[in-house]
Protein backbone atom coordinates (compact mmCIF):
# COMPACT_ATOMS: atom_id res chain seq x y z
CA UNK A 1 1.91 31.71 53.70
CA UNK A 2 1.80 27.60 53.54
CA UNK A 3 4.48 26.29 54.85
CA UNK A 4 6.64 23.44 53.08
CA UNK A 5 5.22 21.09 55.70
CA UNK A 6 1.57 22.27 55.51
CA UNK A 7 2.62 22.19 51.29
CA UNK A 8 3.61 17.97 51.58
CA UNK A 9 0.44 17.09 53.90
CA UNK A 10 -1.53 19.04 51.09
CA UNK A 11 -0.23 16.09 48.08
CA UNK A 12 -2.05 12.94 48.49
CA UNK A 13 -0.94 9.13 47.25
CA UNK A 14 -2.22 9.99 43.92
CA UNK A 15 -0.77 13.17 43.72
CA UNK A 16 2.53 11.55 43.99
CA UNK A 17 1.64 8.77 41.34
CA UNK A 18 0.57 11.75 38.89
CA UNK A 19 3.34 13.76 39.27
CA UNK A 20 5.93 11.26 39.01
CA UNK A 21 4.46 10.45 36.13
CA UNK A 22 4.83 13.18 34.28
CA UNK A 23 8.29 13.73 35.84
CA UNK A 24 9.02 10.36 33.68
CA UNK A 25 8.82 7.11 35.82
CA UNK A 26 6.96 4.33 34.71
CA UNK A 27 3.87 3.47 36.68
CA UNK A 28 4.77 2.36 40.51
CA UNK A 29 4.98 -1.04 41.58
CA UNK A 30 3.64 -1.96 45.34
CA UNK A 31 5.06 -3.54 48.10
CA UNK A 32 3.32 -6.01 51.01
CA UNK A 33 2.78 -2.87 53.05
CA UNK A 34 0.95 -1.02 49.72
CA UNK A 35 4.19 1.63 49.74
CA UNK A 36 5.40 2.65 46.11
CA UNK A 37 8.19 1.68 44.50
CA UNK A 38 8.54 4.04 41.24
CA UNK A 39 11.53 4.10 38.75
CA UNK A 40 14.39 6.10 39.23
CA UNK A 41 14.02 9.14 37.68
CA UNK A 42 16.07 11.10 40.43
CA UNK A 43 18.87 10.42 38.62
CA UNK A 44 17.90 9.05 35.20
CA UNK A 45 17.88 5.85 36.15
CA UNK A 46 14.86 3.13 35.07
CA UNK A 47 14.79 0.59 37.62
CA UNK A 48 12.00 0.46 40.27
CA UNK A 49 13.96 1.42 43.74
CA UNK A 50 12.81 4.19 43.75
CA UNK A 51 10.39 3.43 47.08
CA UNK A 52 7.78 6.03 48.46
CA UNK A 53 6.82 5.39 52.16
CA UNK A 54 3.17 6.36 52.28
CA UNK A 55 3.01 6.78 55.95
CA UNK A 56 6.00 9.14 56.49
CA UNK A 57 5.95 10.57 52.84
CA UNK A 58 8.95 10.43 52.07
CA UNK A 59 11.30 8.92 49.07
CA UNK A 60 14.02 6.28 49.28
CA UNK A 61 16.50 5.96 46.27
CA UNK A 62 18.41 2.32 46.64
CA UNK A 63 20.91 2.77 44.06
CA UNK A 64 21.68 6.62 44.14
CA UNK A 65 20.54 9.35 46.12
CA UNK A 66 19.35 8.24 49.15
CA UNK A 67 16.13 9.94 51.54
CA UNK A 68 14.54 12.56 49.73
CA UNK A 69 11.31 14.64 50.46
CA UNK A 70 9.43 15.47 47.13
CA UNK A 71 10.61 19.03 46.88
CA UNK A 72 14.27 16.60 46.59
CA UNK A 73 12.80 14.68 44.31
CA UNK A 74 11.58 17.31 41.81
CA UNK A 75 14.76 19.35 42.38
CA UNK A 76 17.09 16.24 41.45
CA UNK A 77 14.73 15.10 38.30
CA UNK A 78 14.24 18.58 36.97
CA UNK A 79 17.44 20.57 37.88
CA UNK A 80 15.74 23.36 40.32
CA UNK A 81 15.94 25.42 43.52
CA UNK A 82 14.06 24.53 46.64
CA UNK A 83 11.98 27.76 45.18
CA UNK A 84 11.27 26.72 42.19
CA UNK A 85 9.99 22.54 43.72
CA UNK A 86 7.51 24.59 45.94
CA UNK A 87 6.25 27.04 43.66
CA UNK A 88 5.31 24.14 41.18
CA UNK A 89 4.01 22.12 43.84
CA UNK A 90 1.55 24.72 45.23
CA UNK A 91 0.86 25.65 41.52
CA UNK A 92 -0.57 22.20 41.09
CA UNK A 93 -2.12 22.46 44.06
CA UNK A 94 -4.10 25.40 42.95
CA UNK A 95 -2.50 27.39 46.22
CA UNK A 96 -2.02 31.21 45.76
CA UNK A 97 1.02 31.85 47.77
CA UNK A 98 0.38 35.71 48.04
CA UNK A 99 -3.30 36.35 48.19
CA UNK A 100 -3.40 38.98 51.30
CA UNK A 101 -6.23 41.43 52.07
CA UNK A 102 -3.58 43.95 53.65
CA UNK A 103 -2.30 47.19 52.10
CA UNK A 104 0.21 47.73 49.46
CA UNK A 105 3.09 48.61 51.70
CA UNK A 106 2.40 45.78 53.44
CA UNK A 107 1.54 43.49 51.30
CA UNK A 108 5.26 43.97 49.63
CA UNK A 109 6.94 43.57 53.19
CA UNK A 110 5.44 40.02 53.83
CA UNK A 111 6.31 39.03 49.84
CA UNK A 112 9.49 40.03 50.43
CA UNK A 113 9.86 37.85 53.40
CA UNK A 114 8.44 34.95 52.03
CA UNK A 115 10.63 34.68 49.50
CA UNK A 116 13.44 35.01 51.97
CA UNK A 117 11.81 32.02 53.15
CA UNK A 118 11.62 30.29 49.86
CA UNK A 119 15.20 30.73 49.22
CA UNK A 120 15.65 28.25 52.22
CA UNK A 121 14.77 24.49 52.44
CA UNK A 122 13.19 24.99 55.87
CA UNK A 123 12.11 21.73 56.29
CA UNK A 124 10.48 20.56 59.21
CA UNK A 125 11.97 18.63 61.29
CA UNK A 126 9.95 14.94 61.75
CA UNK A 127 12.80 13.50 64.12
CA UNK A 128 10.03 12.70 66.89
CA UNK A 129 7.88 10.37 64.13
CA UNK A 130 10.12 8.03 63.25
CA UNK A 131 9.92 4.85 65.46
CA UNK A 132 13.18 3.23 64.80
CA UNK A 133 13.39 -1.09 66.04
CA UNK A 134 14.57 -1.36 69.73
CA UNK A 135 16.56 -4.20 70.34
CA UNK A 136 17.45 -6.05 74.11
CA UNK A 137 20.81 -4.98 74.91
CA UNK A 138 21.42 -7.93 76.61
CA UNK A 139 21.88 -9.51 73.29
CA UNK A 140 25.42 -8.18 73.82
CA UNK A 141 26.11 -10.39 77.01
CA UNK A 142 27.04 -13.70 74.64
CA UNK A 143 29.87 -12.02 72.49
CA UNK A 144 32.86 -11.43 73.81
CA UNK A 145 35.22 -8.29 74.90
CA UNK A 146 37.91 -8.64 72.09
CA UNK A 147 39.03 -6.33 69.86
CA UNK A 148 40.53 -7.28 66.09
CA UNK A 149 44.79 -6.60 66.16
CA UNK A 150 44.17 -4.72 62.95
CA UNK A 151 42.38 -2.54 64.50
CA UNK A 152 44.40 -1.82 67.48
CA UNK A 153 47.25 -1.68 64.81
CA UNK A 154 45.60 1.38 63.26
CA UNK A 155 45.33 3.58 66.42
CA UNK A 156 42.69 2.92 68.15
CA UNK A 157 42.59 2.24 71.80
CA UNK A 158 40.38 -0.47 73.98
CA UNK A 159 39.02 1.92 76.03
CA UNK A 160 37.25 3.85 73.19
CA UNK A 161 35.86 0.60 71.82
CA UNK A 162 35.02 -0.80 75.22
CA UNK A 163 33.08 3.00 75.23
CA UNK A 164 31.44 2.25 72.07
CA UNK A 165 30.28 -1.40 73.43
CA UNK A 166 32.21 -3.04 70.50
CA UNK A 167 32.20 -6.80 70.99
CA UNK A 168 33.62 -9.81 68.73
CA UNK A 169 31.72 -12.96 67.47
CA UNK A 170 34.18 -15.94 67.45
CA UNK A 171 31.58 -18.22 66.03
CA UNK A 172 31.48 -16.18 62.89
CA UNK A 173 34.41 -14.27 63.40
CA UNK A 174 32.88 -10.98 63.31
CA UNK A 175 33.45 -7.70 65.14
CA UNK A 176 30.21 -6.56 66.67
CA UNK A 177 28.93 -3.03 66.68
CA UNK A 178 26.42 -1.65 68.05
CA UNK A 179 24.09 1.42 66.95
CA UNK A 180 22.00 3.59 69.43
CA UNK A 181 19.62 5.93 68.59
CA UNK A 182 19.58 9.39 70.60
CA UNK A 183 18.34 8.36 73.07
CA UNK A 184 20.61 5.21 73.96
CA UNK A 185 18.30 2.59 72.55
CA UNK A 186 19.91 -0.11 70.90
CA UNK A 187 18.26 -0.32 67.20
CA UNK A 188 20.48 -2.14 65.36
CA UNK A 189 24.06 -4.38 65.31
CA UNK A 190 26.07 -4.20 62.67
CA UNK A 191 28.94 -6.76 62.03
CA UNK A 192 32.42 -5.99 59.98
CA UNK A 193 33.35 -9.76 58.54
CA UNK A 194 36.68 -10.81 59.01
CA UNK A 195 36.24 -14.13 56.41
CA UNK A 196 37.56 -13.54 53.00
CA UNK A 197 35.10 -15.34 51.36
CA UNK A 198 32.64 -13.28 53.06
CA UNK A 199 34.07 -9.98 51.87
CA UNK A 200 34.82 -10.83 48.47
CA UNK A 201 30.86 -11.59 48.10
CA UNK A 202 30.25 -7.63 49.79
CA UNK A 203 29.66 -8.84 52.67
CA UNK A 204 32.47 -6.96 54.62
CA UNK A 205 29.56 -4.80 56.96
CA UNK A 206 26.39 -5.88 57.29
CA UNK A 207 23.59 -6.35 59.97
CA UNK A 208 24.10 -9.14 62.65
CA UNK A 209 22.15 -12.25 62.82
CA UNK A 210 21.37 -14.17 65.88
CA UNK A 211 19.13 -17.47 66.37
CA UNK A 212 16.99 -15.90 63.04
CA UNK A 213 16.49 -12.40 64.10
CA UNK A 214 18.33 -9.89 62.15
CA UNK A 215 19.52 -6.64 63.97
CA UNK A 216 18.66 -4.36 61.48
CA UNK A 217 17.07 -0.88 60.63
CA UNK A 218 16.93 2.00 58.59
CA UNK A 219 20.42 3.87 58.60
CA UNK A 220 18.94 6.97 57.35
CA UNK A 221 16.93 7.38 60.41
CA UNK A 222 20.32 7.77 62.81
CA UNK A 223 23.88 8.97 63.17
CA UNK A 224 26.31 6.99 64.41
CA UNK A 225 28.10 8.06 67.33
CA UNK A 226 25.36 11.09 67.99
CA UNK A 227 24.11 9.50 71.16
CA UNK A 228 27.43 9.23 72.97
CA UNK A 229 28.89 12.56 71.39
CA UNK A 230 25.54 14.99 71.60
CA UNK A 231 26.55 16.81 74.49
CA UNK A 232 30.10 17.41 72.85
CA UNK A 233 28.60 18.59 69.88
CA UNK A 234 25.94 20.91 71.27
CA UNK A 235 29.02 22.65 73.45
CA UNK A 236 31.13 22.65 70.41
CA UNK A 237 29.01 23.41 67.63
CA UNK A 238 30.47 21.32 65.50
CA UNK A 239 30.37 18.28 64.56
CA UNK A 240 32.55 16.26 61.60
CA UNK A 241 31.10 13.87 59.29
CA UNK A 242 32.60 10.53 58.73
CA UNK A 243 31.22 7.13 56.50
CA UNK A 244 31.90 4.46 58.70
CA UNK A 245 32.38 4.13 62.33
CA UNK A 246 36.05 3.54 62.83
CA UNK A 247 36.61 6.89 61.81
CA UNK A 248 34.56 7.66 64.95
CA UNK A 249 36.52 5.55 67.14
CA UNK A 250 39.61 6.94 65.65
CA UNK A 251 38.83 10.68 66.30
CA UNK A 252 37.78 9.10 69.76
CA UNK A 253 41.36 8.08 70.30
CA UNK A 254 43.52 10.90 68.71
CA UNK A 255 41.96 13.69 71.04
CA UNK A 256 40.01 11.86 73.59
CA UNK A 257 36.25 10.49 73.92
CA UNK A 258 35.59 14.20 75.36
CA UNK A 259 36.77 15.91 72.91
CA UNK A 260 34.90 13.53 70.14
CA UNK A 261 32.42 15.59 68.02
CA UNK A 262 32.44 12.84 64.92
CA UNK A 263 29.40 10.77 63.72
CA UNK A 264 28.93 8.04 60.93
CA UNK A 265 26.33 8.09 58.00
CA UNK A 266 27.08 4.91 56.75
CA UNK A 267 28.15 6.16 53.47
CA UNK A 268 27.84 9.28 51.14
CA UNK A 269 24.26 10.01 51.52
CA UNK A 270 22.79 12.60 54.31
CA UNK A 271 18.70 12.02 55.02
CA UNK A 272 17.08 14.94 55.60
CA UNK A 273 16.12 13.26 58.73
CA UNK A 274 19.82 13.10 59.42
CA UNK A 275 20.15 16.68 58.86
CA UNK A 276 17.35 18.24 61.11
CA UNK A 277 19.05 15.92 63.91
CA UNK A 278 21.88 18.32 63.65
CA UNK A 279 19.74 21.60 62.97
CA UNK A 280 17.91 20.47 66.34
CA UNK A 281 21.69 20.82 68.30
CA UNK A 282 21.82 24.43 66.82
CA UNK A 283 25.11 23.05 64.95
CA UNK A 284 27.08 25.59 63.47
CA UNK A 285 29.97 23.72 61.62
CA UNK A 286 29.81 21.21 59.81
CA UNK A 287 32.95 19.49 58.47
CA UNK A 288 32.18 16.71 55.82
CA UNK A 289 34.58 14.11 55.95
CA UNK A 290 33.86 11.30 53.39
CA UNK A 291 36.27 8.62 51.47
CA UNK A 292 38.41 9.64 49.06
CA UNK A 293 36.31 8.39 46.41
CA UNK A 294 38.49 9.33 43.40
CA UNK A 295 41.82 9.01 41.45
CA UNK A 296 43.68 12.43 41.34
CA UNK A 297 45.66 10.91 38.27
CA UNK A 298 42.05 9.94 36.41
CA UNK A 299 41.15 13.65 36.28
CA UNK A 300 42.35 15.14 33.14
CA UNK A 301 40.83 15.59 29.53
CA UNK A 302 42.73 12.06 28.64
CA UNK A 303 40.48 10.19 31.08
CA UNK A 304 36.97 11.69 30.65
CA UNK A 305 35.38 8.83 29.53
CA UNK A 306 36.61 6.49 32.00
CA UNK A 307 34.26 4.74 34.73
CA UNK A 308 37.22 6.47 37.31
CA UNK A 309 36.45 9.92 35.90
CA UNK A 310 32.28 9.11 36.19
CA UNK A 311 33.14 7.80 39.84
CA UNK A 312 34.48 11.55 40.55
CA UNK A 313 31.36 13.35 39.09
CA UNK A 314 29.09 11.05 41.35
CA UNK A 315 31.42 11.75 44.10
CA UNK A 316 30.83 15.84 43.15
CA UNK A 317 27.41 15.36 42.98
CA UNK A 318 26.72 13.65 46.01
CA UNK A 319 28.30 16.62 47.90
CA UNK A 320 26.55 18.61 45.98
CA UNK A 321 23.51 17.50 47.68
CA UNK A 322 24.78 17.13 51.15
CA UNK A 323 25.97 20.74 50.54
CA UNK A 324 22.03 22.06 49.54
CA UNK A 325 21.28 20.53 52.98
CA UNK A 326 23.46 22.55 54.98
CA UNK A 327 24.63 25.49 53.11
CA UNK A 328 22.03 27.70 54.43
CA UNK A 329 22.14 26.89 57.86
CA UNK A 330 25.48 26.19 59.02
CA UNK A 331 29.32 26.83 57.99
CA UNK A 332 30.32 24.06 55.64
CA UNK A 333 33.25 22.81 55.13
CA UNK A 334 34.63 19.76 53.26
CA UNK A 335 38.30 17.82 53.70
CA UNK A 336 39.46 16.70 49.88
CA UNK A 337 42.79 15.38 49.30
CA UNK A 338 44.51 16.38 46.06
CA UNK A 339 47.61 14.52 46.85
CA UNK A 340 48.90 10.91 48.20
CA UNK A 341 48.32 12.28 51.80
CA UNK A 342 45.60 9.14 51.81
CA UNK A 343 44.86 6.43 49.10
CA UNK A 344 41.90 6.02 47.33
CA UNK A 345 38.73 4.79 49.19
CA UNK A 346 40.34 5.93 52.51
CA UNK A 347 39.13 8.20 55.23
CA UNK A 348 40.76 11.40 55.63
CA UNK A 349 41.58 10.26 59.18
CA UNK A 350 42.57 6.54 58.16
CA UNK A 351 46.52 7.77 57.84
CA UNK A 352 47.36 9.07 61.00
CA UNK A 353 46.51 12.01 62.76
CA UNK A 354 49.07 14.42 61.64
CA UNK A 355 47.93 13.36 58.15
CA UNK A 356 44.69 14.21 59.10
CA UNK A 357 45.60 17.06 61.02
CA UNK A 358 47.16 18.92 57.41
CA UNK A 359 43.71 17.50 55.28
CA UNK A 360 41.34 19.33 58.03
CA UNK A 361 44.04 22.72 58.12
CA UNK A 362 43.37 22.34 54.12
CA UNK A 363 39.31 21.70 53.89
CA UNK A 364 37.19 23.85 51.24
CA UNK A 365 34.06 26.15 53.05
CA UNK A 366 31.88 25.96 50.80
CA UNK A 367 30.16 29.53 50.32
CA UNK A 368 28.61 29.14 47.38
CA UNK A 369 27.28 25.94 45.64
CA UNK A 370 28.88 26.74 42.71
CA UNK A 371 32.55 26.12 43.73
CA UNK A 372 30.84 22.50 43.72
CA UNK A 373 29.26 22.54 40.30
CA UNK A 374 32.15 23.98 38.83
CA UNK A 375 34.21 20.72 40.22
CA UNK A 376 31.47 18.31 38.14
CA UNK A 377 31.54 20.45 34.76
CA UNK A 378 35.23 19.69 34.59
C-alpha cells in the first residue's frame, strides 16, 4: 500500500501544473526562485496567490486558506474526503492500490485495513525539513525592558512578559516580541505598533525592522509559545489554541507560566506543519480558541446577504478545516460565544478569567464534522 507521502513524492512539477489545470486555475505564474504561483481555485477565487513551493511541495493560499498539501488542495476545490484526494491522485498516477498476490482471506483483511487508513489524513510529518531563519538574540540587548500600561491594565503580569523576552522600542514606539522555534532559536520579531497612524494603515503587528534587516519568517512553520510551554503540554496533553500572543501571556498569568499549555497561530489558519508539531507531543486535547469573528445579532434569515453574515460562514469554514486536521486524532473542542460574554473580534480570554472560565465550561467537542457544516448551511 503507497503511502500518502510515497503518493506526493510520486507527482512531479508538471503534474501539479496539469492537474491544477483541470481543477480550474489559469496557467501559473513564477517567482525569482521558479516556485508557482497559480490562481485561487481553493476557494473560488481568481487571483494568482495561490503559491506552490517546489522544494517542500506544498501550497500557500495568501488570501484564504492558508498551508495546504495537494490532497488539501483537491479536497477544498472539489468538495471531497481525504479518501476520495488520494484515490484520484493514485488513479492519475496509474497506481493500483490493491494489487496483492496473497489469498482471498487475506487479501480482504489488508483492504479492509487500508481503507481504515484512507479514512485518515495520516500525513507525514516533515517538521525536521523545514529550515526556518535564525536570528542573533543579541539583537534584543538595544530595546528596552518596558512593558505598554495597556497591557498591564488587561491582566497580565511583568514576570510573564519578562518570561516571554518581550521588550519595547521607544524609537518607534513599538512593543517587541519575540518568536522561537522549538528548539529556542530566535526566527523572527514581531512588533505590535502603538502609532495611530500606523494602525489605521494595518500596520498594528508586523515584523520588526532594524538597520535594513527585517525579522521575519514563515508563521506557518511555528507555534507561538510551543517552545517555552512543550514540556507542559506533553505532561498535560493538551494544549489550547489562541490567534495572537497576548492570549498566551494572559493564560500565562491567570494560572501560572507552569500551568501554561496555550500557543499562538497568528490567526485562523492551522498548517499542516503546525498540526504534526502537536501530533509529534502525542496531544490528546485540543481546545480551539480563536476571535469571536462574528455578530450573534447578524445571524438570522433578515441578514443573509450581509458581508457580517458571509464573515460567519468564513469563520465556519475555517474551523471546518482546522477541525479535518484534528478530528481523527485528538479530542476537539472549540470555545464559541453566543452571548455578550466577549465583543466581537475578541479572544475568548480577552474579558477576564472568570469570563473565560464559563466560555471554556461551555466549548462544543466536535464529534462529528457535521455539527460544523450544519453551522455554515444556516
Amino acid at each position: 500500500m503507497v503511502t500518502s507521502e510515497e503518493l506526493l513524492e510520486k507527482i512531479s512539477v508538471e503534474d501539479i501544473v496539469t492537474i491544477l489545470i483541470e481543477m480550474g486555475s489559469k496557467e501559473p505564474q513564477k517567482d525569482s526562485t521558479g516556485n508557482l504561483y497559480f490562481t485561487t481555485v481553493c476557494h473560488g477565487g481568481d487571483s494568482h496567490k495561490l503559491h506552490f513551493f517546489i522544494e517542500d511541495k506544498f501550497f500557500m493560499c495568501y488570501t484564504n486558506c492558508g498551508s495546504m498539501s495537494l490532497f488539501d488542495v483537491l479536497m477544498s476545490i472539489k468538495d471531497w474526503t481525504f479518501k476520495e484526494a488520494f484515490y484520484y491522485l493514485a488513479h492519475y498516477k496509474g497506481i493500483n492500490l490493491f494489487q496483492r498476490k496473497v489469498g482471498v482471506h487475506k487479501q480482504n483483511h489488508e483492504i479492509k485495513n487500508e481503507l481504515d487508513f484512507l479514512n485518515k489524513h495520516l500525513y507525514i510529518s516533515k517538521s525536521n525539513k523545514i529550515k526556518l531563519p535564525v536570528y542573533n538574540d543579541n539583537v534584543l540587548n538595544i530595546f528596552d525592558k518596558y512593558y505598554p500600561n495597556t497591557w498591564l491594565n488587561e491582566g497580565i503580569t511583568e514576570e510573564v512578559l519578562n518570561y516571554y523576552n518581550v521588550r519595547f522600542y521607544f524609537n518607534q514606539l513599538k512593543a517587541v516580541i519575540p518568536h522561537y522555534d522549538i528548539h529556542g532559536c530566535l526566527v523572527g520579531i514581531k512588533s505590535r505598533n502603538f502609532l495611530q497612524q500606523e494602525i489605521d494603515m494595518g500596520k498594528k503587528y508586523v515584523p520588526i525592522t532594524i538597520q535594513k534587516l527585517t525579522y521575519k519568517y514563515p508563521v506557518q512553520f511555528n507555534l507561538y509559545g510551543l517552545y517555552q510551554n512543550q514540556e507542559i503540554i506533553k505532561k498535560q496533553k493538551t494544549v489550547i489554541i489562541f490567534e495572537s500572543e497576548k492570549s498566551v501571556y494572559k493564560y500565562s498569568s491567570y494560572y501560572g507560566q507552569e500551568n501554561n499549555i496555550a500557543v499562538a497561530v497568528q490567526g485562523m489558519n492551522i498548517s499542516l506543519y503546525q498540526r504534526d508539531l502537536l501530533i509529534d507531543m502525542k496531544v490528546e486535547n485540543v481546545i480551539i480558541a480563536f476571535d469571536k469573528q462574528y455578530i450573534v445579532e447578524c445571524l438570522d434569515d433578515e441578514h443573509k446577504n450581509t458581508e457580517e453574515f458571509k464573515e460567519y460562514i468564513m469563520y465556519c469554514k475555517k474551523l471546518l478545516k482546522v477541525a479535518k486536521l484534528f478530528i481523527n486524532y485528538c479530542n476537539l473542542s472549540i470555545i464559541l460565544c453566543w452571548d455578550g460574554s466577549i465583543k466581537y473580534k475578541d479572544s475568548p480570554i480577552d474579558c477576564g478569567k472568570e469570563v473565560f472560565e464559563k466560555l471554556y465550561s461551555e466549548r462544543y467537542l466536535i464529534e462529528n464534522l457535521k455539527e460544523i457544516e450544519e453551522l455554515i448551511e444556516v
